[in-house]
Protein backbone atom coordinates (compact mmCIF):
# COMPACT_ATOMS: atom_id res chain seq x y z
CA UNK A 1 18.05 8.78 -13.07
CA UNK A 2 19.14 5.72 -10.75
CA UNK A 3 22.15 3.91 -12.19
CA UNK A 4 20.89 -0.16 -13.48
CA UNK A 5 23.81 -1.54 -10.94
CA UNK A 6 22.72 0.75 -7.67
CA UNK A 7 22.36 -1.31 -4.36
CA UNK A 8 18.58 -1.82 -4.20
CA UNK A 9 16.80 -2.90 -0.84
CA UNK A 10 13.19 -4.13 -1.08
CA UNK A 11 11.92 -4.21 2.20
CA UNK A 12 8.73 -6.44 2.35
CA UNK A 13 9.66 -8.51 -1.04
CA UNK A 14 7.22 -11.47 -0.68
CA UNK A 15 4.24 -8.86 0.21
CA UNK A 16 2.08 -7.57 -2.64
CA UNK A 17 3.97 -4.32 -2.64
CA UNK A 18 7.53 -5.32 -2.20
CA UNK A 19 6.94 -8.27 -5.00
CA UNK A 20 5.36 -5.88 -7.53
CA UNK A 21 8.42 -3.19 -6.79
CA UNK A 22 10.56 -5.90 -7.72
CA UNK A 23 9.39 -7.17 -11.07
CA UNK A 24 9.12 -3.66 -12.02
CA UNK A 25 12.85 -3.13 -11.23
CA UNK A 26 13.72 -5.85 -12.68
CA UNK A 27 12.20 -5.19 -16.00
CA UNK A 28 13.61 -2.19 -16.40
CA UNK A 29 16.97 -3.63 -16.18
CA UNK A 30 18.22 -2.98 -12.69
CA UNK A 31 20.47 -6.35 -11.50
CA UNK A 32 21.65 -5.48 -7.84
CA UNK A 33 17.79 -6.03 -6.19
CA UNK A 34 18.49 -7.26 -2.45
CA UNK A 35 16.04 -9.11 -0.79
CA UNK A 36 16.02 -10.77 3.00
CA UNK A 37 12.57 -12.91 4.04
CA UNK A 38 11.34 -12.37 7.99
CA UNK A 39 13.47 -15.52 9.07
CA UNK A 40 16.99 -14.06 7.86
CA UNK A 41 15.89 -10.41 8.90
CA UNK A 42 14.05 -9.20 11.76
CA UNK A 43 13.08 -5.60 10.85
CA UNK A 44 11.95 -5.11 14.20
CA UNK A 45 15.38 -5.36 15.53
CA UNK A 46 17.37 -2.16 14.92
CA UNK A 47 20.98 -3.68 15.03
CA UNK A 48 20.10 -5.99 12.75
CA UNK A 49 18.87 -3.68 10.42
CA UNK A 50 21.54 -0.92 10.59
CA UNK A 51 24.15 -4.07 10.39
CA UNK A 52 22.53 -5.35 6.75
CA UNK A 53 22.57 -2.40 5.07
CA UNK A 54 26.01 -1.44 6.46
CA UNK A 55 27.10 -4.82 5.19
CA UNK A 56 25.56 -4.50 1.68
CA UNK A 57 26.41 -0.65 1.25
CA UNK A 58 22.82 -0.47 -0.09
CA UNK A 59 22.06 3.04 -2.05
CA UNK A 60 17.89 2.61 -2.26
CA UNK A 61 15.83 1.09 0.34
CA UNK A 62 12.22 0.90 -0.95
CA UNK A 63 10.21 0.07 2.60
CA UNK A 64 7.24 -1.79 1.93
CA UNK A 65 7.23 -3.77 4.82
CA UNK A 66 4.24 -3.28 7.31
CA UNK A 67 1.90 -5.19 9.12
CA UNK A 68 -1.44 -4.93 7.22
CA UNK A 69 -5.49 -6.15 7.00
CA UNK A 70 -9.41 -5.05 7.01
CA UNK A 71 -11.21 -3.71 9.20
CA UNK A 72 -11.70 -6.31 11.36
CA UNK A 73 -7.36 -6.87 11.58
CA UNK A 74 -7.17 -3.17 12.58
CA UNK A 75 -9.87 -3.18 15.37
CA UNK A 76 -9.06 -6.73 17.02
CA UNK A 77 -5.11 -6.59 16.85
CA UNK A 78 -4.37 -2.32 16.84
CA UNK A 79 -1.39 -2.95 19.45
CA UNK A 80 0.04 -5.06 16.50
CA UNK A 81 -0.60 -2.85 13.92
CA UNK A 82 0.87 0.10 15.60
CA UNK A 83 3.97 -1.49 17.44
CA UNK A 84 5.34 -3.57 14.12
CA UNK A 85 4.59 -0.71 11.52
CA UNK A 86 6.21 1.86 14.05
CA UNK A 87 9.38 -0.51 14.76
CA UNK A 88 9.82 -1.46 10.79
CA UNK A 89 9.83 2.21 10.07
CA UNK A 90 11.64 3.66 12.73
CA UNK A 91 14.54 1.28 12.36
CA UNK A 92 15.02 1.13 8.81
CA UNK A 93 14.40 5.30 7.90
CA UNK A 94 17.38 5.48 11.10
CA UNK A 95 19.23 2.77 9.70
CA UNK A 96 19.26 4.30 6.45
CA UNK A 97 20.11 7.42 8.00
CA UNK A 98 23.51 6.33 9.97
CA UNK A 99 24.90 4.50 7.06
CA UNK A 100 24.60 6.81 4.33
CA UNK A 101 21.39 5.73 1.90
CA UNK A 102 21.37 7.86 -0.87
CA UNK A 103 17.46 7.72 -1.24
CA UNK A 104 14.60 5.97 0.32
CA UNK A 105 11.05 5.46 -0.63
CA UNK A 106 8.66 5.07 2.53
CA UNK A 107 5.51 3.65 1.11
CA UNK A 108 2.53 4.54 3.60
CA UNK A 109 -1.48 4.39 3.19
CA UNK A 110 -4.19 7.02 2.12
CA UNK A 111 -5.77 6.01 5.89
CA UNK A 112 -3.49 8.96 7.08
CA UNK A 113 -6.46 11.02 6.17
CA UNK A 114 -8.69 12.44 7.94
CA UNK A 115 -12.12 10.24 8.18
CA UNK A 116 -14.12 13.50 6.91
CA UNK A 117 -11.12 14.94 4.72
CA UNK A 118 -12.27 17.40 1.44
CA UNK A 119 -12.66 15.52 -1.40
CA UNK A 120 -10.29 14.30 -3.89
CA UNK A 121 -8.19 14.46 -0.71
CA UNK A 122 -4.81 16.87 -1.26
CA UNK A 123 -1.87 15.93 0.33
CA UNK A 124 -2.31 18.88 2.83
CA UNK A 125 -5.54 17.50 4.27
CA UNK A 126 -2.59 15.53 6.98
CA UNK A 127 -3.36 15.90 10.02
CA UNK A 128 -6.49 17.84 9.71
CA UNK A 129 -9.10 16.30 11.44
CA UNK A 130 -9.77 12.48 13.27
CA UNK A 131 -9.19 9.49 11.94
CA UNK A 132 -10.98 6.61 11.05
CA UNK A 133 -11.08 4.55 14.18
CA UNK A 134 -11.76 1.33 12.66
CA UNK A 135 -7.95 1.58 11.10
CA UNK A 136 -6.30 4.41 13.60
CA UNK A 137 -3.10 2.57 14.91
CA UNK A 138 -2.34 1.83 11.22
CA UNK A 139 -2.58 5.48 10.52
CA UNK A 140 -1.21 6.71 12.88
CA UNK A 141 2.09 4.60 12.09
CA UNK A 142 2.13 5.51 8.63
CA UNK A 143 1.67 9.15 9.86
CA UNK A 144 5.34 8.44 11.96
CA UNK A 145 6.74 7.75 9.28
CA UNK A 146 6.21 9.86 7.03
CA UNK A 147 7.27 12.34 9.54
CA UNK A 148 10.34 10.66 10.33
CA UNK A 149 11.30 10.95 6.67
CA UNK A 150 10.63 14.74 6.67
CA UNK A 151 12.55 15.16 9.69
CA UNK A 152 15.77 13.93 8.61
CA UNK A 153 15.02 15.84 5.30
CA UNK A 154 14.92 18.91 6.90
CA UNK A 155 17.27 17.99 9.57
CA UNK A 156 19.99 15.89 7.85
CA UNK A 157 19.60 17.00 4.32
CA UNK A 158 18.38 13.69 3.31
CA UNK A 159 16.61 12.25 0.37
CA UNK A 160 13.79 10.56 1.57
CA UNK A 161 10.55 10.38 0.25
CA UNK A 162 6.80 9.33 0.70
CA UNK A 163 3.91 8.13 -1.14
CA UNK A 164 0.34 8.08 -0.08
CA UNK A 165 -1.25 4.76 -2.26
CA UNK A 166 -4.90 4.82 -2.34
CA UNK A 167 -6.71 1.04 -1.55
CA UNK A 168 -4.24 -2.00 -3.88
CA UNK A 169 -4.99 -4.97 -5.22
CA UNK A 170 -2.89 -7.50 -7.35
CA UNK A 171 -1.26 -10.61 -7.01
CA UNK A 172 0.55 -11.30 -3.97
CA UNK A 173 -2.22 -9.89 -1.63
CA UNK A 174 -3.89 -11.83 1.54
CA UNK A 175 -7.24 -13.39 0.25
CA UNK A 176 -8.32 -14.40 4.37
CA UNK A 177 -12.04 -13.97 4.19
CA UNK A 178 -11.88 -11.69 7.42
CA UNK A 179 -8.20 -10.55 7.67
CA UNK A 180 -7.39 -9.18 4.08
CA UNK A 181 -8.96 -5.82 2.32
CA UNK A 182 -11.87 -5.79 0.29
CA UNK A 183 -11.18 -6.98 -2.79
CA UNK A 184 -9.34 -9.65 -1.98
CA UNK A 185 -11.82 -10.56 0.71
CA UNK A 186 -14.71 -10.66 -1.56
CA UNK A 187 -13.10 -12.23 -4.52
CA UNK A 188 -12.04 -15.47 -1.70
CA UNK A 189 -16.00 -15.20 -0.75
CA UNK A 190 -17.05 -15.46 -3.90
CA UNK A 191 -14.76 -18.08 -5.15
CA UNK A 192 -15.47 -20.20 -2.34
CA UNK A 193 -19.24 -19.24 -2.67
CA UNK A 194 -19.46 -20.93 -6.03
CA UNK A 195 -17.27 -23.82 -5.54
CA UNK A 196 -19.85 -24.39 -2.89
CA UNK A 197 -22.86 -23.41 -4.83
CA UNK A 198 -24.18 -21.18 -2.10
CA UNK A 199 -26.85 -18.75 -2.92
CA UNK A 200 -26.13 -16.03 -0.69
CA UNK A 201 -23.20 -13.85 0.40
CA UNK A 202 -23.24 -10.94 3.49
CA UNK A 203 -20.99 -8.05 2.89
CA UNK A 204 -20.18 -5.94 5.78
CA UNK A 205 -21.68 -2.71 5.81
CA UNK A 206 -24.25 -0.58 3.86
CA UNK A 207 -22.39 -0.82 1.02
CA UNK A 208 -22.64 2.58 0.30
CA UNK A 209 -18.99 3.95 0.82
CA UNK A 210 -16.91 5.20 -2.04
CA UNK A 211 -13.45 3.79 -3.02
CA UNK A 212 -11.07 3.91 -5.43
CA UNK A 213 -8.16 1.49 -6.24
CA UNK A 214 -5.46 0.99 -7.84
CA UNK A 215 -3.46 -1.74 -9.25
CA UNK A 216 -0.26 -2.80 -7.57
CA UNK A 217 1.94 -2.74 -10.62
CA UNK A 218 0.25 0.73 -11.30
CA UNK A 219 1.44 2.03 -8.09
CA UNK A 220 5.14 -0.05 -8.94
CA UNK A 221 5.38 1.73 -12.08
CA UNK A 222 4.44 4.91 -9.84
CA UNK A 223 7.39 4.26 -6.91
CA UNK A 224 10.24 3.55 -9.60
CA UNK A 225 9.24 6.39 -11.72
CA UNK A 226 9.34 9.02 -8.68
CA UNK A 227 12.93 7.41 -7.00
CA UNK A 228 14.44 7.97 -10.18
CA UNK A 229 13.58 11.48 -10.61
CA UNK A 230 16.14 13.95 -9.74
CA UNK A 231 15.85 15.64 -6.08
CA UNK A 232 15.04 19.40 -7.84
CA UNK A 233 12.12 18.02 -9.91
CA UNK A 234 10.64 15.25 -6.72
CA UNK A 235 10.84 19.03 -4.66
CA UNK A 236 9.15 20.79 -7.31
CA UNK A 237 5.94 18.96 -6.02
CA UNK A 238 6.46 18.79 -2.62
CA UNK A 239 7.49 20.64 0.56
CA UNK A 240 10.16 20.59 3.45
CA UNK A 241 7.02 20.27 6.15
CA UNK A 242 5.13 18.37 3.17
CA UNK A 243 7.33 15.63 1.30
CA UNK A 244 4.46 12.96 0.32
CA UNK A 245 2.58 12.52 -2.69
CA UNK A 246 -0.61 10.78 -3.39
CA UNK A 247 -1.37 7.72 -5.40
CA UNK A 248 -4.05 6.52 -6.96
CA UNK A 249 -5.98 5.41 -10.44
CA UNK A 250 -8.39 8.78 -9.53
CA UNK A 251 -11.57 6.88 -10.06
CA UNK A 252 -14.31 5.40 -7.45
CA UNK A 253 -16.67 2.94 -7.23
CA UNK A 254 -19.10 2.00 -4.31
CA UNK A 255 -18.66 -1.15 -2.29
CA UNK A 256 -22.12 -2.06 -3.80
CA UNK A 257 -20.80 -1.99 -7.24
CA UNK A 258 -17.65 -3.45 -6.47
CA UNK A 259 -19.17 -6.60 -5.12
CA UNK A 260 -21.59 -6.90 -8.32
CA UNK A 261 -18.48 -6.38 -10.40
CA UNK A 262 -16.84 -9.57 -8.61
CA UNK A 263 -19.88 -11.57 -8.67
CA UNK A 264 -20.35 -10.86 -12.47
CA UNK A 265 -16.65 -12.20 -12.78
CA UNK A 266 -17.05 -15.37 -9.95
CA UNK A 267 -20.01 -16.24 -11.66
CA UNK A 268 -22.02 -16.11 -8.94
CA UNK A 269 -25.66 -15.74 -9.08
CA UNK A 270 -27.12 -15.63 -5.57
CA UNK A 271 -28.22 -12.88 -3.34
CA UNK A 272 -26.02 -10.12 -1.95
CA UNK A 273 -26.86 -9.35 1.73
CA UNK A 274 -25.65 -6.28 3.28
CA UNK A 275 -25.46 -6.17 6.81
CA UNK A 276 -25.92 -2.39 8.21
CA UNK A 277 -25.29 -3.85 11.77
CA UNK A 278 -21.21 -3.54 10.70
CA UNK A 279 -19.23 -0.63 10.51
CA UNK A 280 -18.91 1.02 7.06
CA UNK A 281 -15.51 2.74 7.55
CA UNK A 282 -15.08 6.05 5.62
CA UNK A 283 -17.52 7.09 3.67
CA UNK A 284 -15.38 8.08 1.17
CA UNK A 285 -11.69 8.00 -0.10
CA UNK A 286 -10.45 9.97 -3.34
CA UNK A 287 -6.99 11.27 -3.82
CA UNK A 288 -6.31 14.28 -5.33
CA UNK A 289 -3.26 12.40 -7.50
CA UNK A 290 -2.51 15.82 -9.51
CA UNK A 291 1.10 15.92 -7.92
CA UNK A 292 2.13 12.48 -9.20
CA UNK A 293 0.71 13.89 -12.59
CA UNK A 294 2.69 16.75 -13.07
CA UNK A 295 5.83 14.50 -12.29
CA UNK A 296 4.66 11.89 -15.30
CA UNK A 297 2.89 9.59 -13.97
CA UNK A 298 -0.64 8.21 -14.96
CA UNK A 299 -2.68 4.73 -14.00
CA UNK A 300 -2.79 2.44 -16.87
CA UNK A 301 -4.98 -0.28 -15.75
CA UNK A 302 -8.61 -0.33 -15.23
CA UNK A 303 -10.76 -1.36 -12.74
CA UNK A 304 -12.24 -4.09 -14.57
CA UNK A 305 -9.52 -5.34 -16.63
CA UNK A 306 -7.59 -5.83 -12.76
CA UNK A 307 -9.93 -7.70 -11.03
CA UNK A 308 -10.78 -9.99 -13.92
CA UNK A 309 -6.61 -10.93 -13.89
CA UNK A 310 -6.62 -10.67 -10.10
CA UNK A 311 -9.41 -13.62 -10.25
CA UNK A 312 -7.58 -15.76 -13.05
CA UNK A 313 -4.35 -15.29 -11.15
CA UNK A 314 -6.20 -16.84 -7.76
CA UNK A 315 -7.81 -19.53 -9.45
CA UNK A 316 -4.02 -20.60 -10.73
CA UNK A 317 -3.00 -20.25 -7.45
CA UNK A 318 -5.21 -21.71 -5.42
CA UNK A 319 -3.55 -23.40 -2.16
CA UNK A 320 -0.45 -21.13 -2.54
CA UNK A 321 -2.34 -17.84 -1.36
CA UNK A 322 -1.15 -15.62 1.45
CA UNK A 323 -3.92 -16.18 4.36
């Protein structure tokens, strides 16, 4: 159990992530959260890092920081995606390293999968197969990483750990029509599709492919709960070679439904057009979230319930979204 007064690092704080981490600290009574925004922290530059949390003699470092988007972010910037994501890592897992961190939580993507992986998808399906190529540099960052953190596991005797969150949505997320991920990217269509009472929306794809989410604070409540379990019981679920765990609500939907869902909920009443000329991505995406189940853990909030705040919350904060 982490002490209420430890050191506590949120990398990525303002992100959807980071932000949910916090608030989830926070209510549990924890009163030494450090935070640094982009402007008074570059985590692409290693001195810098290693200097901060030197400075701050920080014990946790949750590292929710990345570069993230869709598919069309992956495939037009994927020198971005894998340069930042592989700097942030690298220099905050070394960082954490040569100053001491008594535990860090590297928070990665269930795009380390292979595109064709078994399904619900076990944590030793890694490195298995190809990747999706619509998100590859992403996922093959994330991959790095968690790497990294087995690495100095096995070679340092350290304490740091890895989860494997399925697709997230919540407040805090990017709502860019073409940037973000799909729910946000829909629910911005369809808001905007009503205020402009158009009768027809185009969704990428067949709409065919199966997802699942998961709430942000669901996977908050996850990433607290598994850094304050002791090192013996964490290990009881994992390996030396295989130190990340999946997680996820353990239910899909298709894209198709997905979009009704948000439509119901926009109000809108026009015609959904899918158009098979765009890529699909994998055709589905189920973790196997038994792991994070045997150490306590279960989702809480449901699909519906989520979106249906998710769209209250944007309509309150409309003009103040992340684009």
């Amino acid at each position: 159990m982490s002490q209420l007064d430890s050191r506590i690092y949120i990398a990525g704080h303002r992100g959807m992530v980071g932000s949910a981490i916090k608030r989830r600290l926070e209510s549990l009574g924890y009163t030494n959260i450090l935070t640094q925004g982009r402007s008074e922290l570059d985590l692409t530059r290693q001195q810098d890092v290693e200097d901060f949390l030197k400075q701050h003699r920080v014990d946790q470092v949750y590292l929710a920081a990345a570069r993230v988007g869709g598919i069309h972010a992956n495939s037009h910037y994927p020198a971005d995606f894998l340069y930042d994501n592989l700097m942030i890592e690298c220099n905050l897992i070394q960082a954490a390293h040569r100053v001491g961190v008594n535990k860090l939580l590297f928070l990665g993507s269930s795009c380390i999968y292979p595109r064709l992986a078994p399904q619900p998808i076990p944590e030793e399906a890694l490195l298995t197969g190809p990747l999706e190529p619509t998100n590859e540099p992403y996922a093959i960052a994330k991959i790095a990483g968690i790497k990294l953190c087995e690495s100095f596991n096995r070679q340092h005797d350290r304490d740091f750990r890895s989860v494997m969150p399925t697709n997230l949505y919540g407040p805090g997320d990017n709502f860019h029509a073409e940037n973000a991920h799909v729910i946000p990217a829909l629910l911005r269509r369809f808001y905007d599709a009503v205020q402009s009472q158009a009768d027809q929306i185009d969704i990428w794809g067949s709409g065919r492919p199966l997802r699942e989410f998961l709430h942000v604070d669901d996977l908050a409540h996850a990433c607290v709960h598994l850094m304050e379990l002791e090192q013996p019981v964490f290990a009881s679920q994992t390996t030396p070679m295989q130190s990340h765990i999946n997680i996820g609500s353990g239910q899909e939907v298709s894209i198709r439904e997905l979009a009704q869902s948000i439509a119901r909920i926009a109000g809108f009443n026009g015609r959904l057009v899918f158009d098979t000329s765009r890529p699909d991505g994998t055709p589905r995406k189920l973790l196997d979230i038994s792991r994070v189940q045997a150490l306590g853990w279960q989702p809480s909030i449901e699909l519906e319930t989520g979106l249906k705040a998710l769209y209250r919350w944007f309509e309150a904060e409309q003009g103040r979204v992340r684009e």
